[in-house]
C-alpha atoms as a PDB file:
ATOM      1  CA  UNK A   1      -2.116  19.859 -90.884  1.00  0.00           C
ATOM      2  CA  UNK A   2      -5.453  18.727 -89.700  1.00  0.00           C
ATOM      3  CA  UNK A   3      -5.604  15.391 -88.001  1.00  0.00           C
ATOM      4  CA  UNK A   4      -6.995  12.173 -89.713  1.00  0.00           C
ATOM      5  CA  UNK A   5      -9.953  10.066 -87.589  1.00  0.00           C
ATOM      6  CA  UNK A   6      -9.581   6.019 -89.213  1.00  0.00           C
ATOM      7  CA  UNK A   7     -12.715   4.418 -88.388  1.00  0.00           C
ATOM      8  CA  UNK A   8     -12.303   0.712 -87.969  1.00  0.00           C
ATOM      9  CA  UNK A   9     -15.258  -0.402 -89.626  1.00  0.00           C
ATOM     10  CA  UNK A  10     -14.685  -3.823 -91.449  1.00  0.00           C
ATOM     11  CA  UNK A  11     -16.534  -5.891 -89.172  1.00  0.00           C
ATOM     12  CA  UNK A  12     -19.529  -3.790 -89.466  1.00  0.00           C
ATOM     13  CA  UNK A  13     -20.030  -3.609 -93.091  1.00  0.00           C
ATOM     14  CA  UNK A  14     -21.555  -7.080 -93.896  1.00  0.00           C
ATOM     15  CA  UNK A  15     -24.381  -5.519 -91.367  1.00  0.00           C
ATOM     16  CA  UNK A  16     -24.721  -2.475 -93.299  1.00  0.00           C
ATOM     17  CA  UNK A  17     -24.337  -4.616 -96.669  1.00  0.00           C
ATOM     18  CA  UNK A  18     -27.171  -6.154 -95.645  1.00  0.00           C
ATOM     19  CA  UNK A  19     -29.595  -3.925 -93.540  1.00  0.00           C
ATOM     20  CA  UNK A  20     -28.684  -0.641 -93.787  1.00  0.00           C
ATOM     21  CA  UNK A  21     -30.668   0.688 -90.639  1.00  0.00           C
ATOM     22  CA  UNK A  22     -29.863  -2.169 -87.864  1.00  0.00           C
ATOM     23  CA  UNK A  23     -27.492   0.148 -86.438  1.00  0.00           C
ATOM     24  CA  UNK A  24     -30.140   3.362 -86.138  1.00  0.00           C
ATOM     25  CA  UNK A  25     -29.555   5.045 -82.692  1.00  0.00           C
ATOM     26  CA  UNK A  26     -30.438   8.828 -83.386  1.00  0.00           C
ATOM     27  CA  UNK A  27     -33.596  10.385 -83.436  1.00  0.00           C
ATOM     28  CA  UNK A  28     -33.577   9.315 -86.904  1.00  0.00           C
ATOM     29  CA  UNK A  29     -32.193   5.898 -87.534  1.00  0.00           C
ATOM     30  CA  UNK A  30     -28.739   7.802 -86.884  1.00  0.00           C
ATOM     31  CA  UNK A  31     -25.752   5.208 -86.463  1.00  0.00           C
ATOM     32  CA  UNK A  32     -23.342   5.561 -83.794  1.00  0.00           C
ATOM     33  CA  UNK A  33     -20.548   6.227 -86.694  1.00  0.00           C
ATOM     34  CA  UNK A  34     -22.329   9.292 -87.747  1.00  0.00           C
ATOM     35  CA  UNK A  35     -21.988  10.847 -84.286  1.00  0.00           C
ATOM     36  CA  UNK A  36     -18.421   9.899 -84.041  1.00  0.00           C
ATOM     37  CA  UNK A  37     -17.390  11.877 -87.285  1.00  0.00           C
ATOM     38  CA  UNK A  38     -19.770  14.725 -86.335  1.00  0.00           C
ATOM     39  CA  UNK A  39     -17.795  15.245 -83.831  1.00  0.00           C
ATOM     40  CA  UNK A  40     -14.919  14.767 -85.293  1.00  0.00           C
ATOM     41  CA  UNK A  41     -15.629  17.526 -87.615  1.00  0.00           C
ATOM     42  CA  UNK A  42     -16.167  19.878 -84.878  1.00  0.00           C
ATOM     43  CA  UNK A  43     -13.139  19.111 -83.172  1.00  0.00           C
ATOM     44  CA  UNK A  44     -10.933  19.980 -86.493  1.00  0.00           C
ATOM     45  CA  UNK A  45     -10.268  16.814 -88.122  1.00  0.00           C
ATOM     46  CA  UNK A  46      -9.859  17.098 -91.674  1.00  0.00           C
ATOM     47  CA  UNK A  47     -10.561  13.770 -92.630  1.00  0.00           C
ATOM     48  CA  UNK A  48     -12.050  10.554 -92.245  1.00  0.00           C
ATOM     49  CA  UNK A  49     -10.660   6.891 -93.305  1.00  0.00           C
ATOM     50  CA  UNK A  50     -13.091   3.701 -93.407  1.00  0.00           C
ATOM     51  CA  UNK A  51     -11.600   0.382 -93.166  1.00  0.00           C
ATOM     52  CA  UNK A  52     -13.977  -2.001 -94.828  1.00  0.00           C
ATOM     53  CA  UNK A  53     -13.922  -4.944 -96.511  1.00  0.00           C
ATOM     54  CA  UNK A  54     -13.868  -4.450-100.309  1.00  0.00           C
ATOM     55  CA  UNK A  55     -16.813  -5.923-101.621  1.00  0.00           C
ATOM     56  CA  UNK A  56     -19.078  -3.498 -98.936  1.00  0.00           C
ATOM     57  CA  UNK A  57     -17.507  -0.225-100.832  1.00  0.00           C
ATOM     58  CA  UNK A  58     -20.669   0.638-102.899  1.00  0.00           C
ATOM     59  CA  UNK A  59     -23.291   0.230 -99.982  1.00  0.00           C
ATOM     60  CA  UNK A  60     -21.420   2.125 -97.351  1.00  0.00           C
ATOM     61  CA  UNK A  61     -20.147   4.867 -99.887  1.00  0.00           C
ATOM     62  CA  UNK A  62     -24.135   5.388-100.936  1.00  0.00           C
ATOM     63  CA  UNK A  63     -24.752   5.498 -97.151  1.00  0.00           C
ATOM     64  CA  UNK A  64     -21.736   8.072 -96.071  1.00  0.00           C
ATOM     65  CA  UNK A  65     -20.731   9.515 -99.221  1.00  0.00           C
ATOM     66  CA  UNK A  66     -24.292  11.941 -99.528  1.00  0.00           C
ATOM     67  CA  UNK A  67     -24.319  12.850 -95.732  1.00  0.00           C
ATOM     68  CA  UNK A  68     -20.265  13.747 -95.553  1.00  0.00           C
ATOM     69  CA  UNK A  69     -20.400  15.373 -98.700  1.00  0.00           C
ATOM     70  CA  UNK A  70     -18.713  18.748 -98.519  1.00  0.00           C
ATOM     71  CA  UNK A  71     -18.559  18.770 -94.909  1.00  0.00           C
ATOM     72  CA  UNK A  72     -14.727  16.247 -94.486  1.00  0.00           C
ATOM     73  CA  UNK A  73     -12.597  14.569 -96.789  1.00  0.00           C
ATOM     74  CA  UNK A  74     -13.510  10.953 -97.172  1.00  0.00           C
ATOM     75  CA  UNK A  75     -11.135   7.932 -98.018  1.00  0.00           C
ATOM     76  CA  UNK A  76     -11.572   4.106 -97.998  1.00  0.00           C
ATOM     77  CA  UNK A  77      -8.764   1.438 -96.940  1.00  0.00           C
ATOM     78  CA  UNK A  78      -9.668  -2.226 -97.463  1.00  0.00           C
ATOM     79  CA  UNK A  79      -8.177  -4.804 -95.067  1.00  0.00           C
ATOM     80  CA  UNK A  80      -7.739  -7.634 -97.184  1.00  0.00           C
ATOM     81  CA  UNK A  81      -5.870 -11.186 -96.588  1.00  0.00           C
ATOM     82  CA  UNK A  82      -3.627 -10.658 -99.120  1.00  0.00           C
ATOM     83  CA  UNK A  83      -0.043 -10.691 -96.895  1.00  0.00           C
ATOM     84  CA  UNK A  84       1.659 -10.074-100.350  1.00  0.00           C
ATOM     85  CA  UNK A  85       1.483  -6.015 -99.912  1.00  0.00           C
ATOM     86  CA  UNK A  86       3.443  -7.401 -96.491  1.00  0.00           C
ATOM     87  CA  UNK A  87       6.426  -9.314 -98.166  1.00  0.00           C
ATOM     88  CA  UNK A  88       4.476 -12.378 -96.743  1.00  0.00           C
ATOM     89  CA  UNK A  89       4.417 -15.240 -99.594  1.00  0.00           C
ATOM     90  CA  UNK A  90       1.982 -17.265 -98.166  1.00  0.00           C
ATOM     91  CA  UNK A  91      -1.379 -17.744 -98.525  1.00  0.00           C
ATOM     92  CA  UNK A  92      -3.155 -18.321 -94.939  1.00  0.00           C
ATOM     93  CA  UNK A  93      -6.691 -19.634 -94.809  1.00  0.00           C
ATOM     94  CA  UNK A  94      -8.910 -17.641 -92.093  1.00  0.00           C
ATOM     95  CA  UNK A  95     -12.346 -17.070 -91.540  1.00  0.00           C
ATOM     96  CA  UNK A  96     -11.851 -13.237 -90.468  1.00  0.00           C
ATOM     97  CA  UNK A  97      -9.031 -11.034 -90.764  1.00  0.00           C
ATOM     98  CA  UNK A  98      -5.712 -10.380 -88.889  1.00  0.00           C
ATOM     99  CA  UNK A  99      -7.295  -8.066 -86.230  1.00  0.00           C
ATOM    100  CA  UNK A 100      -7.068  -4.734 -85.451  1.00  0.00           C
ATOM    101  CA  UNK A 101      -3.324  -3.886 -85.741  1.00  0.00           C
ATOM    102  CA  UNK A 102      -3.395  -5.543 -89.164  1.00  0.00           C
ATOM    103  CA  UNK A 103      -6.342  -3.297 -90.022  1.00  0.00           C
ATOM    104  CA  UNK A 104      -4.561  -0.034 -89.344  1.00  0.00           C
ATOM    105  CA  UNK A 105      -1.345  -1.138 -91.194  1.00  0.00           C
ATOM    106  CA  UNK A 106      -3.818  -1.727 -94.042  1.00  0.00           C
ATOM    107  CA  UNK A 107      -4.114   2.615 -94.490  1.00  0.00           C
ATOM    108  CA  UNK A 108      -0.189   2.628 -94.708  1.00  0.00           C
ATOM    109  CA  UNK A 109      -0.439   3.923 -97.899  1.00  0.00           C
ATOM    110  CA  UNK A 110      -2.577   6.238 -97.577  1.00  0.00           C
ATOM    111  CA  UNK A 111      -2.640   8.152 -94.191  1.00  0.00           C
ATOM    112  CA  UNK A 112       0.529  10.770 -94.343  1.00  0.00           C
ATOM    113  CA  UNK A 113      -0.679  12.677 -90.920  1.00  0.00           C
ATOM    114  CA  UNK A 114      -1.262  12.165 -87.572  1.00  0.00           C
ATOM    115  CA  UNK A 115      -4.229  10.080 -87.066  1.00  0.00           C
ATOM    116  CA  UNK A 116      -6.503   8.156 -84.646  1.00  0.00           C
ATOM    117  CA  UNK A 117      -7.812   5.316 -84.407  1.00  0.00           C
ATOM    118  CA  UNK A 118     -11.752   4.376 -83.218  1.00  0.00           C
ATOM    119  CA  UNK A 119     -13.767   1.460 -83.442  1.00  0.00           C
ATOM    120  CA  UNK A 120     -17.022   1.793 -85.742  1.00  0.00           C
ATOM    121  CA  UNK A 121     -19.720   1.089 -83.012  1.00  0.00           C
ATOM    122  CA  UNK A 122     -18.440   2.697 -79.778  1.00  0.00           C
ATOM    123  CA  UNK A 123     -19.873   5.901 -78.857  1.00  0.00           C
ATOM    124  CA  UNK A 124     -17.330   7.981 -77.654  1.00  0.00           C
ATOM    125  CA  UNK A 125     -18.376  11.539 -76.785  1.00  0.00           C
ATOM    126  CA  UNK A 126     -17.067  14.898 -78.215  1.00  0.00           C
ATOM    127  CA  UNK A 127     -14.798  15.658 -74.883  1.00  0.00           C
ATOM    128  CA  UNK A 128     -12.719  12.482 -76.657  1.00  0.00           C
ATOM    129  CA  UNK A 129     -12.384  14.087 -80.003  1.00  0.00           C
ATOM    130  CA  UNK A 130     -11.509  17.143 -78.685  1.00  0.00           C
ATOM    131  CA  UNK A 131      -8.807  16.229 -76.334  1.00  0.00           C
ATOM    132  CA  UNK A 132      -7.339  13.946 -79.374  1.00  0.00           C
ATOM    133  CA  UNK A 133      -7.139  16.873 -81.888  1.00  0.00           C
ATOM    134  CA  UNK A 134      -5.907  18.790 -79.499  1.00  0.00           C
ATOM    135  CA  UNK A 135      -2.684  16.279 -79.019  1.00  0.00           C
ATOM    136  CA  UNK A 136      -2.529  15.253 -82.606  1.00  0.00           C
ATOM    137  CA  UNK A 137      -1.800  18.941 -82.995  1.00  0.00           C
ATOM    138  CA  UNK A 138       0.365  20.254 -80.725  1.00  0.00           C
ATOM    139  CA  UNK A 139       2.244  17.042 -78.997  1.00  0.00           C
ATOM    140  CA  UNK A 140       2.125  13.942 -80.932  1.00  0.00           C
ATOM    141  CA  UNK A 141       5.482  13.102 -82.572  1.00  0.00           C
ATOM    142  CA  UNK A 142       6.872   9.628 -83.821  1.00  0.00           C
ATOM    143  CA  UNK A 143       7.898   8.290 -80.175  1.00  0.00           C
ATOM    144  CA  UNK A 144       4.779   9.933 -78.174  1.00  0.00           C
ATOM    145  CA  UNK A 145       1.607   8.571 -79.188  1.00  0.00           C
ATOM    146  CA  UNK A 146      -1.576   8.598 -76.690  1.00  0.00           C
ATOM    147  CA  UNK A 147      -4.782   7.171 -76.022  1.00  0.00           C
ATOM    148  CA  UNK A 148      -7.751   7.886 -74.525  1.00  0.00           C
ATOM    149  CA  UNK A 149      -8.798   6.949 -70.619  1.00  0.00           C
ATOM    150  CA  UNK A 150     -12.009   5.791 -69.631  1.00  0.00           C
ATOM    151  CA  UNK A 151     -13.101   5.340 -66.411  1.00  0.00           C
ATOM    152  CA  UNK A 152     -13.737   1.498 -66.208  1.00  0.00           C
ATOM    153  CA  UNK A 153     -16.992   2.444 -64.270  1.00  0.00           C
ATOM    154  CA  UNK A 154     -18.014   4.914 -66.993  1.00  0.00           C
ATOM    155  CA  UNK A 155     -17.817   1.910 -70.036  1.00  0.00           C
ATOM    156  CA  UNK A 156     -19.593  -1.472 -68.576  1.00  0.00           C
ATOM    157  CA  UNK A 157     -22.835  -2.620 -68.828  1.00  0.00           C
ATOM    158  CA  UNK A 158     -25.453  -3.509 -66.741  1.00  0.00           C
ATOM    159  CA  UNK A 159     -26.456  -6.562 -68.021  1.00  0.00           C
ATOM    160  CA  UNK A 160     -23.389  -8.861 -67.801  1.00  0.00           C
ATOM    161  CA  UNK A 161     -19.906  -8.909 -67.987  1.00  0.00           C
ATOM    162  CA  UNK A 162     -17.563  -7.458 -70.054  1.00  0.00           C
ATOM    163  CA  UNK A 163     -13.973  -7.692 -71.832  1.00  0.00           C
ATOM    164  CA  UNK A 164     -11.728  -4.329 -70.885  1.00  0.00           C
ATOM    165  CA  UNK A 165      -8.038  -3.194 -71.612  1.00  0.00           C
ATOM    166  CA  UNK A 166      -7.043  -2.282 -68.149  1.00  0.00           C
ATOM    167  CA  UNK A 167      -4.104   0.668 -67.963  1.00  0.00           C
ATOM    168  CA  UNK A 168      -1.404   1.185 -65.721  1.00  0.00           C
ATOM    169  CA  UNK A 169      -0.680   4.598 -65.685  1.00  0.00           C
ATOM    170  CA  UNK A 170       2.856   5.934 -63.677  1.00  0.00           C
ATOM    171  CA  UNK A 171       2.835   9.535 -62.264  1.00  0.00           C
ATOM    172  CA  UNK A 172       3.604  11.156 -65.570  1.00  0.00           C
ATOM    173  CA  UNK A 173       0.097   9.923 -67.076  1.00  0.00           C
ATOM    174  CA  UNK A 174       1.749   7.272 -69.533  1.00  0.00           C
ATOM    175  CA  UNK A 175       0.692   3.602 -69.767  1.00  0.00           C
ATOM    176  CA  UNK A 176       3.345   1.039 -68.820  1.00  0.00           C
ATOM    177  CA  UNK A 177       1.058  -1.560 -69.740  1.00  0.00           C
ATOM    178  CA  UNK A 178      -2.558  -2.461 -70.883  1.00  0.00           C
ATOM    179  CA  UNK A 179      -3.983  -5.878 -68.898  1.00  0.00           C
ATOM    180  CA  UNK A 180      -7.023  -7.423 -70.945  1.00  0.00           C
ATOM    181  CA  UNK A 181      -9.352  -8.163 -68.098  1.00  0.00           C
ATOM    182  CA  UNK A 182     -12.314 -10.666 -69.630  1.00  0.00           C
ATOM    183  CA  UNK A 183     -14.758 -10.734 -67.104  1.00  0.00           C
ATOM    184  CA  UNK A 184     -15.047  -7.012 -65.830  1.00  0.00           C
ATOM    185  CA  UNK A 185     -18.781  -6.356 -64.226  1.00  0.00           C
ATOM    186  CA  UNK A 186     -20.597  -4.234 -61.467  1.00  0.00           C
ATOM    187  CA  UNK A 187     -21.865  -6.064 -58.518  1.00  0.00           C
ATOM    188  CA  UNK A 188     -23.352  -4.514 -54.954  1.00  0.00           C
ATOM    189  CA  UNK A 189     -24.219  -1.028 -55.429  1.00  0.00           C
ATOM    190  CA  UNK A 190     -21.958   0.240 -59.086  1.00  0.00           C
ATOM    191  CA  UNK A 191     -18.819  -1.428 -57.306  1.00  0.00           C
ATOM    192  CA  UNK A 192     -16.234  -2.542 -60.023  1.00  0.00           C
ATOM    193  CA  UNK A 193     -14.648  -6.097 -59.948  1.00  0.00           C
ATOM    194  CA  UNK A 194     -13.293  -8.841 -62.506  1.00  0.00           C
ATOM    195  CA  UNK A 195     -12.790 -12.191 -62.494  1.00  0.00           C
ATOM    196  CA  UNK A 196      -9.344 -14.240 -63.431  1.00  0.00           C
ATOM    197  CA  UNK A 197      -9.052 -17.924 -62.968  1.00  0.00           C
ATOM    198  CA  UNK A 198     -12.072 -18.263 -60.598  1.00  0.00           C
ATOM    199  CA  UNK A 199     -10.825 -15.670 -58.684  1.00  0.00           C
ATOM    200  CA  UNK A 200     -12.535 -12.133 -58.077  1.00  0.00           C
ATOM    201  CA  UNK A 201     -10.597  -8.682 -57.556  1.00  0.00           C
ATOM    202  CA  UNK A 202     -11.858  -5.161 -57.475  1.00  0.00           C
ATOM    203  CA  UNK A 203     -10.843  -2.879 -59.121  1.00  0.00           C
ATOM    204  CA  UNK A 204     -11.314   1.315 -58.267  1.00  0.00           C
ATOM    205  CA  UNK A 205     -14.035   3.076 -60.413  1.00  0.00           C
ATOM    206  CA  UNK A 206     -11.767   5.426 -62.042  1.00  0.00           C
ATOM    207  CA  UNK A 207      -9.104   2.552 -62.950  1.00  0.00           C
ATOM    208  CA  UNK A 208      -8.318   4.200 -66.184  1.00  0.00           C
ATOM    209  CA  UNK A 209      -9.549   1.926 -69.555  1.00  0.00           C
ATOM    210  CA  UNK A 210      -8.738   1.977 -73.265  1.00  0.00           C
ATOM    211  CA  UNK A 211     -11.939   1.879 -75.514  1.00  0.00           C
ATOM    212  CA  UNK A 212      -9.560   1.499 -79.181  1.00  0.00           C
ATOM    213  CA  UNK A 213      -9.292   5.306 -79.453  1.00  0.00           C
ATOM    214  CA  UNK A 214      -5.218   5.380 -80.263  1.00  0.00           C
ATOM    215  CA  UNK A 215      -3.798   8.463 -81.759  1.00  0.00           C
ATOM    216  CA  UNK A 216      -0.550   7.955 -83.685  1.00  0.00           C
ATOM    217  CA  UNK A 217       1.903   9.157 -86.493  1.00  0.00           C
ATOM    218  CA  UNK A 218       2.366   7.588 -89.499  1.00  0.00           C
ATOM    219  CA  UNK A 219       5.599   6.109 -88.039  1.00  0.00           C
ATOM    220  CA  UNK A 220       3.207   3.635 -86.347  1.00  0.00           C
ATOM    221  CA  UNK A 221       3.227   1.578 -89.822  1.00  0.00           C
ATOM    222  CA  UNK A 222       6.904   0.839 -89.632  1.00  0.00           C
ATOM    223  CA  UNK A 223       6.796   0.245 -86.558  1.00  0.00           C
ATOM    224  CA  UNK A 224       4.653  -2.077 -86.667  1.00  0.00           C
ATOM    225  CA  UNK A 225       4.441  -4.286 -89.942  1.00  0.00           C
ATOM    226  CA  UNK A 226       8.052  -5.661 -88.862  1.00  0.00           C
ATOM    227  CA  UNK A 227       5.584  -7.226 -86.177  1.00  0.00           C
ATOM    228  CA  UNK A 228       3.018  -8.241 -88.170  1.00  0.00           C
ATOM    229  CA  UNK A 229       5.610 -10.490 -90.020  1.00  0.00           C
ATOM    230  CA  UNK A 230       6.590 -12.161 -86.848  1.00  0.00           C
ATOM    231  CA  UNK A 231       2.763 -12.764 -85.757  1.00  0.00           C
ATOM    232  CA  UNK A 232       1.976 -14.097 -88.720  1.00  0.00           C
ATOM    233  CA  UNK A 233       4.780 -16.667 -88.847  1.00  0.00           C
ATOM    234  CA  UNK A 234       3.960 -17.533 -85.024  1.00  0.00           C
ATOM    235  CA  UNK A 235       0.054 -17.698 -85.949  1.00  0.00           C
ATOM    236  CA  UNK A 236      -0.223 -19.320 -89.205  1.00  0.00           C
ATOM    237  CA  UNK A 237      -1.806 -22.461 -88.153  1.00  0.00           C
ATOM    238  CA  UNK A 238      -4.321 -20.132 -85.356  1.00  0.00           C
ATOM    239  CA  UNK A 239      -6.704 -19.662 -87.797  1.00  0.00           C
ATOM    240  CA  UNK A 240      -8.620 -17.287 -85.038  1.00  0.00           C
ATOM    241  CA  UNK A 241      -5.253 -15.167 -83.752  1.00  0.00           C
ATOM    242  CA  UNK A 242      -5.532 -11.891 -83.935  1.00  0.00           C
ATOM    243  CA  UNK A 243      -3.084  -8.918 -84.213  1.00  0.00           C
ATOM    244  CA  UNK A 244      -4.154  -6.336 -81.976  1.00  0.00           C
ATOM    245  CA  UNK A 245      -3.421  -2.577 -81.382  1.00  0.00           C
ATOM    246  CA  UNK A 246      -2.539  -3.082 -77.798  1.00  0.00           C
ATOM    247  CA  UNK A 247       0.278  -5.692 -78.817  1.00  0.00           C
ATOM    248  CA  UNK A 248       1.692  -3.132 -81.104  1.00  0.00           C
ATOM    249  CA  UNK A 249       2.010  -0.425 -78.158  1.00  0.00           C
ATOM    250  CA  UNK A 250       3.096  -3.482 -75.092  1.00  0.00           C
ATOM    251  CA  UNK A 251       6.075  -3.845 -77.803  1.00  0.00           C
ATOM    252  CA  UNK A 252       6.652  -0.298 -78.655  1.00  0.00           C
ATOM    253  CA  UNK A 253       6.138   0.435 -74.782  1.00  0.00           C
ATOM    254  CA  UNK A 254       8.652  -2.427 -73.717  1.00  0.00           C
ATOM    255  CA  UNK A 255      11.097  -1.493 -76.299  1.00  0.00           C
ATOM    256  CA  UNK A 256      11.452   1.865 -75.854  1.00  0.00           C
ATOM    257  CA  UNK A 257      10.336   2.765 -79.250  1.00  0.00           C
ATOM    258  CA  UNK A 258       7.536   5.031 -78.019  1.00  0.00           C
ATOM    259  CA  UNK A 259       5.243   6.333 -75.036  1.00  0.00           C
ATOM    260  CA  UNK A 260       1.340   6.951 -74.765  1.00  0.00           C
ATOM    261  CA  UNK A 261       0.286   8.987 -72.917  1.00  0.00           C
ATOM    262  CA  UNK A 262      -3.007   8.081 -71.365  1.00  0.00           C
ATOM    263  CA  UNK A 263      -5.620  10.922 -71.524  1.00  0.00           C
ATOM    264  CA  UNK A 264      -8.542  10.933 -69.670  1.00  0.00           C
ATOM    265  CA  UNK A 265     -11.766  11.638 -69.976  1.00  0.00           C
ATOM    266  CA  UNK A 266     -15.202  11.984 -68.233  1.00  0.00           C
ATOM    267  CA  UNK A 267     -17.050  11.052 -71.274  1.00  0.00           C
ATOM    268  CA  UNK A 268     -19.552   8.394 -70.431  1.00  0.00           C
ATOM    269  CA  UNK A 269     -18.776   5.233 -73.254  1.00  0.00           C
ATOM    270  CA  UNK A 270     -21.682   3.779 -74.753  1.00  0.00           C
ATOM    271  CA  UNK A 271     -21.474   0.650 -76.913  1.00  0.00           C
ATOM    272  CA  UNK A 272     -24.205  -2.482 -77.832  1.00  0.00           C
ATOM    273  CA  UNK A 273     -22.472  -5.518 -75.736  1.00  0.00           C
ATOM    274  CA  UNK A 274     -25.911  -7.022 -74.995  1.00  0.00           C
ATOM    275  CA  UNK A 275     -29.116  -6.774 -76.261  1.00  0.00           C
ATOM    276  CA  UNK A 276     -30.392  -5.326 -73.782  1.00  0.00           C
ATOM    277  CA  UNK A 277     -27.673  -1.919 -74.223  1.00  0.00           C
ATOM    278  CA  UNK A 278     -29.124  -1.117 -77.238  1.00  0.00           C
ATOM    279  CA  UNK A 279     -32.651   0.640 -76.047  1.00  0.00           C
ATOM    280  CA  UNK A 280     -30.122   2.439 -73.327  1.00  0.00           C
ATOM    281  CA  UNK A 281     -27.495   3.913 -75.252  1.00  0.00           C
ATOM    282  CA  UNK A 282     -30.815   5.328 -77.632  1.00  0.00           C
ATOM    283  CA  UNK A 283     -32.223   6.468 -74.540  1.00  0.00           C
ATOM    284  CA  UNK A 284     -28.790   8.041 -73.666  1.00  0.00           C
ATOM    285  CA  UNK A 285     -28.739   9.633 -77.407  1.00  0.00           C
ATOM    286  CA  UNK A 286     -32.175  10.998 -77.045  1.00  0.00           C
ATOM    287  CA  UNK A 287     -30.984  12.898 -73.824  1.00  0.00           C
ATOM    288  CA  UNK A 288     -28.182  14.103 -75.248  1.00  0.00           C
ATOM    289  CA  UNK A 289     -30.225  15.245 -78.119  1.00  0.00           C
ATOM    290  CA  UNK A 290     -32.738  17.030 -75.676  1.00  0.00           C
ATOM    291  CA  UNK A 291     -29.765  18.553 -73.473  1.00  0.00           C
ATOM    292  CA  UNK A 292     -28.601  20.270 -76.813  1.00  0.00           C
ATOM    293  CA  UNK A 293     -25.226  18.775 -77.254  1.00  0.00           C
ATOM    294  CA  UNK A 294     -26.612  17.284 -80.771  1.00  0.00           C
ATOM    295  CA  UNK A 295     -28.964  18.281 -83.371  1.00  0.00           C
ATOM    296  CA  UNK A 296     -32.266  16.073 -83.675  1.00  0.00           C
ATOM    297  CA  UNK A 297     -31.165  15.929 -87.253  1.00  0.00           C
ATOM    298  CA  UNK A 298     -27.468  15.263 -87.592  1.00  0.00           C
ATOM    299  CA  UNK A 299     -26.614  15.941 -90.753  1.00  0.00           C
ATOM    300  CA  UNK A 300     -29.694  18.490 -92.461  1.00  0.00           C
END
């Protein structure tokens, strides 16, 4: 059964509902999505979920729907507020949704294979997609999940500081825990340090990093809407809390329920933090287009 890549993508669709190209990276106007699933597709993954909000499903459909045509299986999930489909009879005013957790819990329904998880505007690289595939297929199972590795110097950006998941890893390559450093940034010469309470620690360059790139089996959902119940009841008057993947695996991690195995990677991680990223990680496409490792024209 070929692996499933859910694309977390419902913060990004009031861009695209409104200005289709803002996110053009490629050669031509090609978004940083579109790379994602074309590598995807050449790593063997059979098909690819959106999350979006509802009311974006006609633009981004027009947008995806002609290029993926015939080349993956498409599907749509739509993280709503509703917390009905959650046994939740409340209503909750918020301004944004219940985060990223609560987004993949939204595709319970409708993912039935192993699957991972990406965020929408993070350039990943194909050695990523491969290595994922590769354990979706052959190791995954209901208490062994992964994710992928970064090096922490390979993901920050030179123009200011950062936010980062920080991994420990033990001996056998699996997280015990994920640390969210805020203020992660490169000072004297591409040395790595961040900053906590005023004070400044450094950190080695290939401190290992999760980017959102989890790869799960449906299992996850139970495992984790039982959660979702209790952060909503905690959070209901935090109109800005937020249910997060790496809460779901500290729990599943601290309860035994599961593993994840941290793989790593080389890749380099491009995303738009700053302003300022955004003419690099084109420059970084263009090169990538030049070296080969993509066609100028990504989809033709």
């Amino acid at each position: 059964m070929k692996p499933t890549l859910l694309i977390l993508a419902a913060g990004m669709a009031s861009r695209y509902g409104s200005m289709k190209q803002v996110d053009g990276f490629g050669p031509n106007g090609e978004t940083i999505i579109d790379y994602s699933i074309y590598d995807a597709i050449k790593a063997g993954f059979g098909k690819v979920s959106f999350i979006i909000r509802e009311e974006f499903a006609e633009p981004f459909k027009a947008i995806f729907e002609p290029k993926l045509k015939g080349r993956i299986e498409t599907d749509y999930v739509y993280q709503s507020y509703d917390l009905k489909p959650f046994g939740i009879d409340k209503e909750i005013e918020r301004a944004k949704p219940w985060g990223t957790a609560h987004a993949v819990l939204s595709a319970r329904n409708q993912i039935h294979e192993p699957f991972c998880v990406i965020n929408a505007d993070d350039f990943y690289g194909y050695d990523s997609f491969e290595k994922m595939a590769r354990f979706l297929t052959t190791e995954v199972a209901d208490d062994n999940y992964s994710l992928i590795g970064y090096q922490i110097d390979r993901t920050l950006s030179d123009y200011g500081s950062v936010s980062r998941g920080v991994c420990s890893v033990n001996s056998e390559g699996y997280m015990t825990e994920v640390n969210e450093r805020t203020e992660v940034y490169f000072k004297d010469g591409g040395r790595v340090f961040y900053k906590e309470n005023g004070e400044e620690t450094e950190l080695p360059a290939d401190t290992r990093v999760s980017m959102n790139f989890w790869g799960f089996t449906p299992a996850v959902f139970k495992q984790s809407e039982e959660m979702f119940r209790r952060f909503v009841e905690k959070n209901e008057n935090n109109p800005k809390a937020e249910f997060f993947i790496p809460l779901v695996a500290d729990e599943l991690i601290k309860t035994g329920q599961a593993r994840f195995k941290v793989i790593p990677t080389g890749s380099k991680w491009f995303g738009v933090t700053y302003k300022e990223d955004k003419p690099i990680v084109q420059a970084s496409i263009s090169k990538l287009v030049a070296d080969g490792v993509y066609p100028e024209k990504l989809w033709s």
